[in-house]
Protein backbone atom coordinates (compact mmCIF):
# COMPACT_ATOMS: atom_id res chain seq x y z
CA UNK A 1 61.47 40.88 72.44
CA UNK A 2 59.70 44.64 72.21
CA UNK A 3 57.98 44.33 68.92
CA UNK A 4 55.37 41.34 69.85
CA UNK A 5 51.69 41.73 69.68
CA UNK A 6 50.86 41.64 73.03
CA UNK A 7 53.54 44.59 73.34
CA UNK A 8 51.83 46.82 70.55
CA UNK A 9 48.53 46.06 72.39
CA UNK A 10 49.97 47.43 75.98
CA UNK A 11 51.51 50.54 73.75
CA UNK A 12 47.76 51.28 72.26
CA UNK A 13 46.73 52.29 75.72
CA UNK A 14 48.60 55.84 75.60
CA UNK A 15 47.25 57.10 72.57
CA UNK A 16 43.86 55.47 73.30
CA UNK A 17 43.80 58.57 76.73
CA UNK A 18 44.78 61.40 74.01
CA UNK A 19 40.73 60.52 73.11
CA UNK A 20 39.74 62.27 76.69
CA UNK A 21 40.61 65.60 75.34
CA UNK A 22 37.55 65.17 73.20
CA UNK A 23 34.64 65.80 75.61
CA UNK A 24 32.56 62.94 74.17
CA UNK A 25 30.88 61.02 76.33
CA UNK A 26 30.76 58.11 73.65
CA UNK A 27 34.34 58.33 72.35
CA UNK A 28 35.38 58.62 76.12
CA UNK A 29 33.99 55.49 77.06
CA UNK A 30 35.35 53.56 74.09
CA UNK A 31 38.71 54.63 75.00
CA UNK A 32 37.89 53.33 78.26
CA UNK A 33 36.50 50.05 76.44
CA UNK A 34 39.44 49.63 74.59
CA UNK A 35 41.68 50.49 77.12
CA UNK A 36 39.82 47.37 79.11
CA UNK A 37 40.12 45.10 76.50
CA UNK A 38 43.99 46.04 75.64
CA UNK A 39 44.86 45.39 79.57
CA UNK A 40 42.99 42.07 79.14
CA UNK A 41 44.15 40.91 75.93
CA UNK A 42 48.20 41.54 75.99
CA UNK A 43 48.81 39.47 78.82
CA UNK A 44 46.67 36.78 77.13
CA UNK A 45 48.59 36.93 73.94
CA UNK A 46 51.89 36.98 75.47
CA UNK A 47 51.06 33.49 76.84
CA UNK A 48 49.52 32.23 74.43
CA UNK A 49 52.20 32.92 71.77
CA UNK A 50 55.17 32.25 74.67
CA UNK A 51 56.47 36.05 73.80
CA UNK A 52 56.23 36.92 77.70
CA UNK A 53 59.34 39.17 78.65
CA UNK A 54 60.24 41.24 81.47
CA UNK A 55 59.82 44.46 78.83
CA UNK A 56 56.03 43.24 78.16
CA UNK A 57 55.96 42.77 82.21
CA UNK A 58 56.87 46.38 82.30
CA UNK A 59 55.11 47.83 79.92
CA UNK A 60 51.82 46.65 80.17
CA UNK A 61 51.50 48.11 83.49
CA UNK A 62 53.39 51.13 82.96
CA UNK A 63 51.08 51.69 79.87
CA UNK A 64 47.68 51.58 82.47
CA UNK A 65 49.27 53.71 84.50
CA UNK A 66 49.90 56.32 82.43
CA UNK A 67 45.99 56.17 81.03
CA UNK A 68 44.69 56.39 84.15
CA UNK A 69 46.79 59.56 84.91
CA UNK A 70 46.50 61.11 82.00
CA UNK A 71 42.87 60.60 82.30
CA UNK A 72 42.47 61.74 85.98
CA UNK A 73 44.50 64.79 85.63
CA UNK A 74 41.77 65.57 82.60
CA UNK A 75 39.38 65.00 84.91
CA UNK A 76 40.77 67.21 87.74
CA UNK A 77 41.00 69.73 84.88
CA UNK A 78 37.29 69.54 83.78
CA UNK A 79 35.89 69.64 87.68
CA UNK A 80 34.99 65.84 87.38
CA UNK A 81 37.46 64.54 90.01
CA UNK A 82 38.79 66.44 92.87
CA UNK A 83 42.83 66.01 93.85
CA UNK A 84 42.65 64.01 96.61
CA UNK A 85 40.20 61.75 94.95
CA UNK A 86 42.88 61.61 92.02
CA UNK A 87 45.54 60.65 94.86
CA UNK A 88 43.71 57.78 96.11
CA UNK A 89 43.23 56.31 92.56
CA UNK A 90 46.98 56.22 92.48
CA UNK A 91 48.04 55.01 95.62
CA UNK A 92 48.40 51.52 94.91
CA UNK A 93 50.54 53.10 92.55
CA UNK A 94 52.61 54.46 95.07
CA UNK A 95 52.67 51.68 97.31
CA UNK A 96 54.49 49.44 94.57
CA UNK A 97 56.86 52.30 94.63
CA UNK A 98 57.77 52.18 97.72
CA UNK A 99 58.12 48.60 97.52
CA UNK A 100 60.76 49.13 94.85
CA UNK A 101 62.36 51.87 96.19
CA UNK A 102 62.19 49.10 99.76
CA UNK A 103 64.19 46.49 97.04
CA UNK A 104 66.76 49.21 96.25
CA UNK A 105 67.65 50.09 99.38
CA UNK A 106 68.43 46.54 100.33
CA UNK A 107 70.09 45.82 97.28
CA UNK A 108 67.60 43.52 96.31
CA UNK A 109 66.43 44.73 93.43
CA UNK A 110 67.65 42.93 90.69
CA UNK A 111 66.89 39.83 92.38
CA UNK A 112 63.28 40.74 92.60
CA UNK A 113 61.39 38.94 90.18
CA UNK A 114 57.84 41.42 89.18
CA UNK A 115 55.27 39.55 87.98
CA UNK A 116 51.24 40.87 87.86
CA UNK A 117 49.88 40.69 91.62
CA UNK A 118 45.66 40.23 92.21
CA UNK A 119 45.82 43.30 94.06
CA UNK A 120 46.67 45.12 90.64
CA UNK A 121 44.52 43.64 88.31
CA UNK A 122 41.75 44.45 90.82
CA UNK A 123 42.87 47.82 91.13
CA UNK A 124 43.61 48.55 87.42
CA UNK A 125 39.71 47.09 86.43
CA UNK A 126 38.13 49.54 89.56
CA UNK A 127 39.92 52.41 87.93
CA UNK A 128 38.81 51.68 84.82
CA UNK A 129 35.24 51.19 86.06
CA UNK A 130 35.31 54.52 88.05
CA UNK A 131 36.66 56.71 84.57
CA UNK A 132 34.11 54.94 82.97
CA UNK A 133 31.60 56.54 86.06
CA UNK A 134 33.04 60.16 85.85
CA UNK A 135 33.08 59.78 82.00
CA UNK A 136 29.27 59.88 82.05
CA UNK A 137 29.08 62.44 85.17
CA UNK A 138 28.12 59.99 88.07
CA UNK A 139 28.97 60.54 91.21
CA UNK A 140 31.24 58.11 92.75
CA UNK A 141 30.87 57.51 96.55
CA UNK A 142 34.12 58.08 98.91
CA UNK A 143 34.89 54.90 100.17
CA UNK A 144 35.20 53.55 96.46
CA UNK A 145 38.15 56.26 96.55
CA UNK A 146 39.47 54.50 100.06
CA UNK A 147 39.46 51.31 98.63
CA UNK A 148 42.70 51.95 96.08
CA UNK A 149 44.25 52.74 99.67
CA UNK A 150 43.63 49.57 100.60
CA UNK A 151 44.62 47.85 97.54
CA UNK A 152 47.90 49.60 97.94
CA UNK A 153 48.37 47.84 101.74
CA UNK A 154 47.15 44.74 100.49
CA UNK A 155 49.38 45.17 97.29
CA UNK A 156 52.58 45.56 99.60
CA UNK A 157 51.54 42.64 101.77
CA UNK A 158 51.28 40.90 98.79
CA UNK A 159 55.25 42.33 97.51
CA UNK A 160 56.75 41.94 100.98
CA UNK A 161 55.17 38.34 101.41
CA UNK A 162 56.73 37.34 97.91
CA UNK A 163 60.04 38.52 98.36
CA UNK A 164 60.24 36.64 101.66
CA UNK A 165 59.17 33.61 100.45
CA UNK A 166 61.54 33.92 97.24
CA UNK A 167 64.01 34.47 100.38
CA UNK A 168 63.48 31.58 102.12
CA UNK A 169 63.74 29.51 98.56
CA UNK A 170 66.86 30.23 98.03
């Protein structure tokens, strides 16, 4: 199932970061807004209507991912937020890569079944919050930026632990 609302509402997040090349403050921060609400409201629906699939478990946080890039590398561009700060926002990011490129290795992969983790709904609402900061010029202190590194640790703690215990299901 690809056409369901929740789907369209994870899909609205990519056009909804085309907004940042407008340097609004106030249409900025309703993309953000939006962009919140979207996030909150497609998993939601997807329950609530029993449309979940593995493309809406894809998608939805494929489609946050590519805001929040498209929005930091805006950012980098305008002076607002520095590389390594950019980095950091995405290393959870990176960390559930590894963890999938960990699966592929050992040929695990397709038995692997992804599902939303707390570690990246924390991390997807802290980046949110922290655009919505450097939207409106604020100065966001370094060990906010530290913090996605930990959420990436915690997030493959959090992978690791679940494939084991899938594992030991079995």
């Amino acid at each position: 199932m690809f056409f369901t609302p929740s789907n369209f509402l994870s899909l609205a997040r990519g056009p909804l970061a085309l907004l940042f090349m407008v340097d609004n403050a106030v249409c900025r921060s309703i993309a953000i807004l939006l962009a919140m609400v979207t996030d909150s409201l497609d998993g939601y629906l997807a329950r609530r209507l029993r449309m979940t699939s593995q493309v809406g478990a894809f998608l939805d946080p494929l489609m946050d991912k590519l805001f929040v890039l498209t929005v930091a590398v805006i950012f980098i561009q305008e002076g607002r937020l520095e590389l390594w700060e950019a980095l950091t926002l995405i290393s959870r990011d990176f960390a559930v890569l590894l963890f999938g490129l960990y699966l592929a290795v050992r040929g695990s992969w397709s038995n692997f079944k992804f599902r939303s983790i707390w570690s990246g709904k924390i991390t997807t609402t802290l980046q949110f919050f922290v655009l919505l900061g450097l939207t409106f010029h604020y100065a966001m202190p370094s060990y906010l930026f530290y913090s996605f590194i930990l959420l990436g640790i915690l997030a493959l703690c959090e992978l690791y632990l679940t494939e084991r215990q899938a594992k030991l299901s079995l």
